[in-house]
PDB file of N, CA and C in Angstrom:
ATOM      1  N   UNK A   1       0.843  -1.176   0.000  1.00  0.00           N
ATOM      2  CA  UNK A   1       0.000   0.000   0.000  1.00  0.00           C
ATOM      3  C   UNK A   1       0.892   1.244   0.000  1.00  0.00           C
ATOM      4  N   UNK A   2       0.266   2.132  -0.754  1.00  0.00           N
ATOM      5  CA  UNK A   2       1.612   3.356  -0.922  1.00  0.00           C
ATOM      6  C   UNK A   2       1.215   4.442   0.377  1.00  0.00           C
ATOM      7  N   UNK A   3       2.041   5.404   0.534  1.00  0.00           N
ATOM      8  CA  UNK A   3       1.917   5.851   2.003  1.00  0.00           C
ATOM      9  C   UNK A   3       0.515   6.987   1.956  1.00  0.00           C
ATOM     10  N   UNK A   4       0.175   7.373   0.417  1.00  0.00           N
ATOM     11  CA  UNK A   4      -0.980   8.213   0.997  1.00  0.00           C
ATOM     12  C   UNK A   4      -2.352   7.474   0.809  1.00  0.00           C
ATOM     13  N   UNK A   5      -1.993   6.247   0.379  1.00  0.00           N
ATOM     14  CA  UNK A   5      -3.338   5.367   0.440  1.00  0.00           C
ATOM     15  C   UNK A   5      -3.633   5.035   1.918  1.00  0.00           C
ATOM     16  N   UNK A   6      -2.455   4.932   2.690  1.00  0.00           N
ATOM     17  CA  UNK A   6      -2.195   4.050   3.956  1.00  0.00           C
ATOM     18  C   UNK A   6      -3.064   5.280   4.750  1.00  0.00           C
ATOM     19  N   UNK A   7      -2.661   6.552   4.684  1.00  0.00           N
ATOM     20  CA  UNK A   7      -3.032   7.644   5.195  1.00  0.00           C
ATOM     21  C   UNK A   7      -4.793   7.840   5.293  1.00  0.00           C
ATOM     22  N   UNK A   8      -5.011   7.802   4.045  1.00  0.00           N
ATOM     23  CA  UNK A   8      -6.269   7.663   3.834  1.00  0.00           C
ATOM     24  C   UNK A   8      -7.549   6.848   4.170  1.00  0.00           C
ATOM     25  N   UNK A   9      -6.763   5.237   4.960  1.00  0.00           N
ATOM     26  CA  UNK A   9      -7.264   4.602   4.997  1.00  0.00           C
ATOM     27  C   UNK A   9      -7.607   4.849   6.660  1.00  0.00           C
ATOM     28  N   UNK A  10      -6.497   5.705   7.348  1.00  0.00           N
ATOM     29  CA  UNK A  10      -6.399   5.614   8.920  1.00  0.00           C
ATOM     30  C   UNK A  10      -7.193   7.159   8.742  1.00  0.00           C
ATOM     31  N   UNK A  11      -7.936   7.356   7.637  1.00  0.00           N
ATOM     32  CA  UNK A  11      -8.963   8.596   7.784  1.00  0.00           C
ATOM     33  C   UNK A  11      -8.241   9.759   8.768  1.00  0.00           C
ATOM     34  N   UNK A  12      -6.832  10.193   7.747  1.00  0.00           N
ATOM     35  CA  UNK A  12      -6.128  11.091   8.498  1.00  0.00           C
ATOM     36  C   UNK A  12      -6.104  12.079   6.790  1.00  0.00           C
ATOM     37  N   UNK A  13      -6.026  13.550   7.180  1.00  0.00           N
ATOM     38  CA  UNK A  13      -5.432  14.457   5.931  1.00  0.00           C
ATOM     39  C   UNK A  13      -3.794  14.625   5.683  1.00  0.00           C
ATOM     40  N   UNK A  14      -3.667  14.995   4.758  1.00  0.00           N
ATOM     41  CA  UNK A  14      -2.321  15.651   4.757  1.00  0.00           C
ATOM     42  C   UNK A  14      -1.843  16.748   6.048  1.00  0.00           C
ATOM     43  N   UNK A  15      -3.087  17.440   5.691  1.00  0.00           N
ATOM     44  CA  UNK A  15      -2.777  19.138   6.588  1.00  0.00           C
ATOM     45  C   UNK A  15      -2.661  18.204   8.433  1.00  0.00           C
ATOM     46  N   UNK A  16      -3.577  17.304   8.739  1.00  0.00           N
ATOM     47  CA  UNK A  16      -3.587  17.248  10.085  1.00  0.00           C
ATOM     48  C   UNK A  16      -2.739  16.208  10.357  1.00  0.00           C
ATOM     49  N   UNK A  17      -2.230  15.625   8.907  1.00  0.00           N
ATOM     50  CA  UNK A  17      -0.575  14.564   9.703  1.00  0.00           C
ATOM     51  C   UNK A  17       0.358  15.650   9.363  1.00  0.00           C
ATOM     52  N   UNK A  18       0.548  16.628   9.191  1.00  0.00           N
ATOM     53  CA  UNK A  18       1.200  17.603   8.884  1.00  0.00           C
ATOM     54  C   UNK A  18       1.564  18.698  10.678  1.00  0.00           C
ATOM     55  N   UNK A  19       0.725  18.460  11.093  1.00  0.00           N
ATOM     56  CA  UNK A  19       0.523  19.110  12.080  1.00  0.00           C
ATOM     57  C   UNK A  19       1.061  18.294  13.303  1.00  0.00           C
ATOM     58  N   UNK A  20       0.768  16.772  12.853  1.00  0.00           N
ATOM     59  CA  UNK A  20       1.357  16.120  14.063  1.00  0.00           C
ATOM     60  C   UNK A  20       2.610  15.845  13.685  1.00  0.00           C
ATOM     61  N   UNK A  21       3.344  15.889  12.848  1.00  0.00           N
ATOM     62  CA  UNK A  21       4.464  16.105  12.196  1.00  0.00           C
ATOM     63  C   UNK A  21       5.337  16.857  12.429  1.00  0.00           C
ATOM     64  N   UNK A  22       4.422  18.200  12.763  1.00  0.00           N
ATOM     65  CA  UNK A  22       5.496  19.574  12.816  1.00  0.00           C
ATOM     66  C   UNK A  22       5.824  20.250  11.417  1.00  0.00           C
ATOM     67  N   UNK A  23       5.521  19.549  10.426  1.00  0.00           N
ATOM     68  CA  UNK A  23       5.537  20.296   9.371  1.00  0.00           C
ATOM     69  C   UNK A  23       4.458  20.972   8.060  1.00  0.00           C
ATOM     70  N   UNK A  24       5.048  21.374   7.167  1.00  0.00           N
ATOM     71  CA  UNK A  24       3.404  21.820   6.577  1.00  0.00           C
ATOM     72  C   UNK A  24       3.240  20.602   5.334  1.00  0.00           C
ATOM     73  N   UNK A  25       1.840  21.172   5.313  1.00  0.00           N
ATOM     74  CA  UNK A  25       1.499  19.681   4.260  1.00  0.00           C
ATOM     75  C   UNK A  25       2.165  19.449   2.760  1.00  0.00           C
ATOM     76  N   UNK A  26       3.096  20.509   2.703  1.00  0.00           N
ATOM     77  CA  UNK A  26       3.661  20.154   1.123  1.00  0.00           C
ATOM     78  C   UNK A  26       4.756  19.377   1.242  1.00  0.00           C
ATOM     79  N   UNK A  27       4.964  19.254   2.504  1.00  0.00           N
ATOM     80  CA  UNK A  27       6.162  18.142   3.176  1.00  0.00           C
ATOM     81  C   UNK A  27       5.321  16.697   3.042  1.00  0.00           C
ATOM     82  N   UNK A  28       4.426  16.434   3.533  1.00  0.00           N
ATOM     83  CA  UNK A  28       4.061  15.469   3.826  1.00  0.00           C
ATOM     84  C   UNK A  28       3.595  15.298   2.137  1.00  0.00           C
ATOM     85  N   UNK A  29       3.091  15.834   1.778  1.00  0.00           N
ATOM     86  CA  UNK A  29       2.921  15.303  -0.202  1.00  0.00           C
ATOM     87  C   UNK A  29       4.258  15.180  -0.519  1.00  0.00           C
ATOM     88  N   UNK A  30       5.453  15.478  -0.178  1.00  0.00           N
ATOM     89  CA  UNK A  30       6.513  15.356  -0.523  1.00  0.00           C
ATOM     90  C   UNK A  30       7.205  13.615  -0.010  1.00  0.00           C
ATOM     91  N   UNK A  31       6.957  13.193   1.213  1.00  0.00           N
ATOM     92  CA  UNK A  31       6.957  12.139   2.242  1.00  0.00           C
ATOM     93  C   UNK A  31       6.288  11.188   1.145  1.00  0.00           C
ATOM     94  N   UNK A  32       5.259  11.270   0.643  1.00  0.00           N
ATOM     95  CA  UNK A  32       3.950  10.392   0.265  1.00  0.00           C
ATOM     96  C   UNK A  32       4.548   9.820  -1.458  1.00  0.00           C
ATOM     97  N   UNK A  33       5.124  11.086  -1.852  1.00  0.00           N
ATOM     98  CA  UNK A  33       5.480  10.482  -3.110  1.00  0.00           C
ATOM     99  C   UNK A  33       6.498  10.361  -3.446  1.00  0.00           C
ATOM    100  N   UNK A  34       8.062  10.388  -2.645  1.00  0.00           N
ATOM    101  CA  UNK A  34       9.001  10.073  -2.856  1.00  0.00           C
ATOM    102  C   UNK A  34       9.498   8.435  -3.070  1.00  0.00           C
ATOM    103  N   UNK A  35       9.998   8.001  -3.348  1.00  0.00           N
ATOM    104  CA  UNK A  35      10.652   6.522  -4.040  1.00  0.00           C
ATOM    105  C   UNK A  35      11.648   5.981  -3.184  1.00  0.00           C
ATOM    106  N   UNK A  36      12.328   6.924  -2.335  1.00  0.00           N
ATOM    107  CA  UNK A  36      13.295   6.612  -1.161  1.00  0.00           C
ATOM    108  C   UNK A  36      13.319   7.736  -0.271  1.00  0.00           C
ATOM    109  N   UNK A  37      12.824   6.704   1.044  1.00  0.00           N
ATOM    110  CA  UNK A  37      12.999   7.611   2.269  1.00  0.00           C
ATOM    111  C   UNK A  37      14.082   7.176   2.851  1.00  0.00           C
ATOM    112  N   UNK A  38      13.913   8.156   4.145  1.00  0.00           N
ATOM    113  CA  UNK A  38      15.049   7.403   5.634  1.00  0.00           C
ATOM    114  C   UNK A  38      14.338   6.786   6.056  1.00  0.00           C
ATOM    115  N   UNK A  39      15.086   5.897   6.480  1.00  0.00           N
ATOM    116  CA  UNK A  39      13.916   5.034   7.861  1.00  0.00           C
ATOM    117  C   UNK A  39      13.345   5.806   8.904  1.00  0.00           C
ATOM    118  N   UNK A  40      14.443   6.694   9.418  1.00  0.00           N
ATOM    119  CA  UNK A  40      13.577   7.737  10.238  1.00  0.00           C
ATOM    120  C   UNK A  40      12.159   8.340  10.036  1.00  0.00           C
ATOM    121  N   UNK A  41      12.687   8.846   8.539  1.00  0.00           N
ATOM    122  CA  UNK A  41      11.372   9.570   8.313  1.00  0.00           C
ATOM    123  C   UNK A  41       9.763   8.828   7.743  1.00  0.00           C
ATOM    124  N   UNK A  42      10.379   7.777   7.493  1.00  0.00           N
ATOM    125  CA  UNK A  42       9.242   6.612   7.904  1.00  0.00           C
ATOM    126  C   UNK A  42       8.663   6.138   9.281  1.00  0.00           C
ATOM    127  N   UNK A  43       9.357   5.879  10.160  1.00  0.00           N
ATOM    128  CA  UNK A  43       8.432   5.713  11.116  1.00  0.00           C
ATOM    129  C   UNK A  43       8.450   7.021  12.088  1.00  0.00           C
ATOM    130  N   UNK A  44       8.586   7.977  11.675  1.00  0.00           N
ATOM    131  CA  UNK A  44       7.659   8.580  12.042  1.00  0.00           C
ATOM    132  C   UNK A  44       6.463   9.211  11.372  1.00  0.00           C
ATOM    133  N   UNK A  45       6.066   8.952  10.065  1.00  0.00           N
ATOM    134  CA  UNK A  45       4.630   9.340   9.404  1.00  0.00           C
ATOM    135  C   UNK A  45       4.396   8.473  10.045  1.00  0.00           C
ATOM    136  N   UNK A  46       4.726   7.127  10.368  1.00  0.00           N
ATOM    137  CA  UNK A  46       3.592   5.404  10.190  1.00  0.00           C
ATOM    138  C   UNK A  46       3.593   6.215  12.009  1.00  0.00           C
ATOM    139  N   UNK A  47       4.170   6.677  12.554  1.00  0.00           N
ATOM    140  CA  UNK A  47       3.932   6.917  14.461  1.00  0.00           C
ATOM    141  C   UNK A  47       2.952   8.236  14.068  1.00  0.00           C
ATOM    142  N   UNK A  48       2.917   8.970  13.886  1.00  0.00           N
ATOM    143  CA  UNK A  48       1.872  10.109  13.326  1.00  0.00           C
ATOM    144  C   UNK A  48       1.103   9.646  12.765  1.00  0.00           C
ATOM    145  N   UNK A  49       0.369   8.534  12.434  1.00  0.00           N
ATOM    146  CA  UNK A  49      -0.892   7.723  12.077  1.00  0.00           C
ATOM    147  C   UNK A  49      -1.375   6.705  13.078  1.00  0.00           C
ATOM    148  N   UNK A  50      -0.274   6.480  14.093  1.00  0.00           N
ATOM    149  CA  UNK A  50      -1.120   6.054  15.430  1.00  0.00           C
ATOM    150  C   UNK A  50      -0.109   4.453  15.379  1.00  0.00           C
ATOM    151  N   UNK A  51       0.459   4.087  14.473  1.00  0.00           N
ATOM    152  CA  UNK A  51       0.919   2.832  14.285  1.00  0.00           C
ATOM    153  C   UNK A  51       2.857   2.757  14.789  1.00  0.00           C
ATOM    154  N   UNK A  52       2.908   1.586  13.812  1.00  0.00           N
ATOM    155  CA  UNK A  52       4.680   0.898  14.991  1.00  0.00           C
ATOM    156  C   UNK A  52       5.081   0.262  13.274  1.00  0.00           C
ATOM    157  N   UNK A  53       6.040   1.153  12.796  1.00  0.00           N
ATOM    158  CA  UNK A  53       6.645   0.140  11.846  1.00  0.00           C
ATOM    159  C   UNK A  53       7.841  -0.730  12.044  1.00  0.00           C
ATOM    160  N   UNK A  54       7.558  -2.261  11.496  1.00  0.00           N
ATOM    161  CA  UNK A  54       8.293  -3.116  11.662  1.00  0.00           C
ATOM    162  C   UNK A  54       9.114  -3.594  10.200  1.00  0.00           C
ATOM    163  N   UNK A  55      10.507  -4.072  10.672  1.00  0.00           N
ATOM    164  CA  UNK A  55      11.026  -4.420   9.414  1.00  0.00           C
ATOM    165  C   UNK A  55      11.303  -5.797   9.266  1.00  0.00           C
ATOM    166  N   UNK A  56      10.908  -6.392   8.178  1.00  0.00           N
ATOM    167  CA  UNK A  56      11.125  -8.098   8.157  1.00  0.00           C
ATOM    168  C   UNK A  56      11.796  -8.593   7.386  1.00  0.00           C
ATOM    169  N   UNK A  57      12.700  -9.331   7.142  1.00  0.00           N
ATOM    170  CA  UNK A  57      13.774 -10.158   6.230  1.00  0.00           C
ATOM    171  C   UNK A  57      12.651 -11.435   5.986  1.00  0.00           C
ATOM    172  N   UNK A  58      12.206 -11.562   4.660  1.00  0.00           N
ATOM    173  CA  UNK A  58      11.202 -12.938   4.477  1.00  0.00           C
ATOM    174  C   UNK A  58      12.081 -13.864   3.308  1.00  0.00           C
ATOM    175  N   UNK A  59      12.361 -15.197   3.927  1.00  0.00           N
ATOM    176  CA  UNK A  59      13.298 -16.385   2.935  1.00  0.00           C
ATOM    177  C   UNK A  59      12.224 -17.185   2.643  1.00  0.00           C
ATOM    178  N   UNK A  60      12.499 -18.068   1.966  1.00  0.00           N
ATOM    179  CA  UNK A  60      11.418 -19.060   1.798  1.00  0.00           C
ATOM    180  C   UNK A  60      10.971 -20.213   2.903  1.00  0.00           C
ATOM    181  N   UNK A  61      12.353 -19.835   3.521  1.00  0.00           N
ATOM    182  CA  UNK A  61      12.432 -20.931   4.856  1.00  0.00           C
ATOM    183  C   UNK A  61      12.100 -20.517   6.057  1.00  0.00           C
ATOM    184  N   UNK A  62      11.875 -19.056   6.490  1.00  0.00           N
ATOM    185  CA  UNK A  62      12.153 -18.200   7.962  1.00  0.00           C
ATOM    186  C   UNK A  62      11.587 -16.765   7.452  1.00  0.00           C
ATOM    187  N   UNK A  63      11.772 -16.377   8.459  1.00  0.00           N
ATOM    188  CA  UNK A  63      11.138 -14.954   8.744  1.00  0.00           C
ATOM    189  C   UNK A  63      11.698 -14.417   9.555  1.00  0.00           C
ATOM    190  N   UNK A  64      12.848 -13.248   9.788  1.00  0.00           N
ATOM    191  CA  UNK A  64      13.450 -12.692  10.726  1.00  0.00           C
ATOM    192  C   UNK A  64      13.058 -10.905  10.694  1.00  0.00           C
ATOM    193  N   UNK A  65      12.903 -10.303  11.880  1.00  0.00           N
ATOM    194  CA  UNK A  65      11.861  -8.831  12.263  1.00  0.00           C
ATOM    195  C   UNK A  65      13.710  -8.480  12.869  1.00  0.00           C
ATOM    196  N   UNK A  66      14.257  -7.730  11.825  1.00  0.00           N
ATOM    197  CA  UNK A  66      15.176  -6.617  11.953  1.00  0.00           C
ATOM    198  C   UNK A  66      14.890  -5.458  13.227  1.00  0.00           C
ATOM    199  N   UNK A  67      16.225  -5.595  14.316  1.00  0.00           N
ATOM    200  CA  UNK A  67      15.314  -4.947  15.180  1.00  0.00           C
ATOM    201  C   UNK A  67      16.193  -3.132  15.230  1.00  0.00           C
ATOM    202  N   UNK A  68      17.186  -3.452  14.365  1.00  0.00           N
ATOM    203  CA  UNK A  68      18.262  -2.523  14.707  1.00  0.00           C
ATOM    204  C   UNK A  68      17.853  -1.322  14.433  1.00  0.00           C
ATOM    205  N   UNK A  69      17.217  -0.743  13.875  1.00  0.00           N
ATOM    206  CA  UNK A  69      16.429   0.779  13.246  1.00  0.00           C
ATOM    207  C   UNK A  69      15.567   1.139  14.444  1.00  0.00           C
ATOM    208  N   UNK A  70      15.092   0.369  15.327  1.00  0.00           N
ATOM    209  CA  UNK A  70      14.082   0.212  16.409  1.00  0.00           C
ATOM    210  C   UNK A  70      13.990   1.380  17.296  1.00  0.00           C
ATOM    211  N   UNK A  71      15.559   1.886  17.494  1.00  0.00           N
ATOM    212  CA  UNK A  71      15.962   3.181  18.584  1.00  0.00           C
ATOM    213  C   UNK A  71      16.118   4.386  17.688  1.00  0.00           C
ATOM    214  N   UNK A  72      15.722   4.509  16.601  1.00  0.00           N
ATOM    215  CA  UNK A  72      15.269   5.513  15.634  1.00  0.00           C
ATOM    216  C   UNK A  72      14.611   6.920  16.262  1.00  0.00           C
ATOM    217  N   UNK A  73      14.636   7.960  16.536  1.00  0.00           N
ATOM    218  CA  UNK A  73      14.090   9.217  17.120  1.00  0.00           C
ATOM    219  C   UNK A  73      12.794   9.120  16.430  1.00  0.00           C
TER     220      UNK A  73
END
């Protein structure tokens, strides 16, 4: 799901994740349609939508949840 569908779905705007953000909403259209973020600046839109992003390594054999990004500001 791309991040302003995700947005949309947690029935949040630009302008008012913008606000919990700290920034203005041409940032967050900026956030929404870029191709590469920081990890930082990923979880904190996905924490400004109320949620916890997790990162997963998936093999065909296992499933390992990367924890090292975790202490991220």
């Amino acid at each position: 799901m791309h991040l302003d569908e995700l947005r949309r779905a947690r029935r949040m705007t630009q302008t008012k994740l913008a606000e919990t953000l700290g920034v203005n909403q041409g940032e967050v259209s900026k956030i929404e349609h870029r191709t590469d973020l920081y990890l930082s600046t990923l979880f904190e839109y996905i924490e400004a939508l109320g949620g916890t992003l997790e990162i997963r390594a998936v093999f065909p054999d296992s499933e390992v949840r990367i924890t090292q990004f975790e202490s991220l500001p």
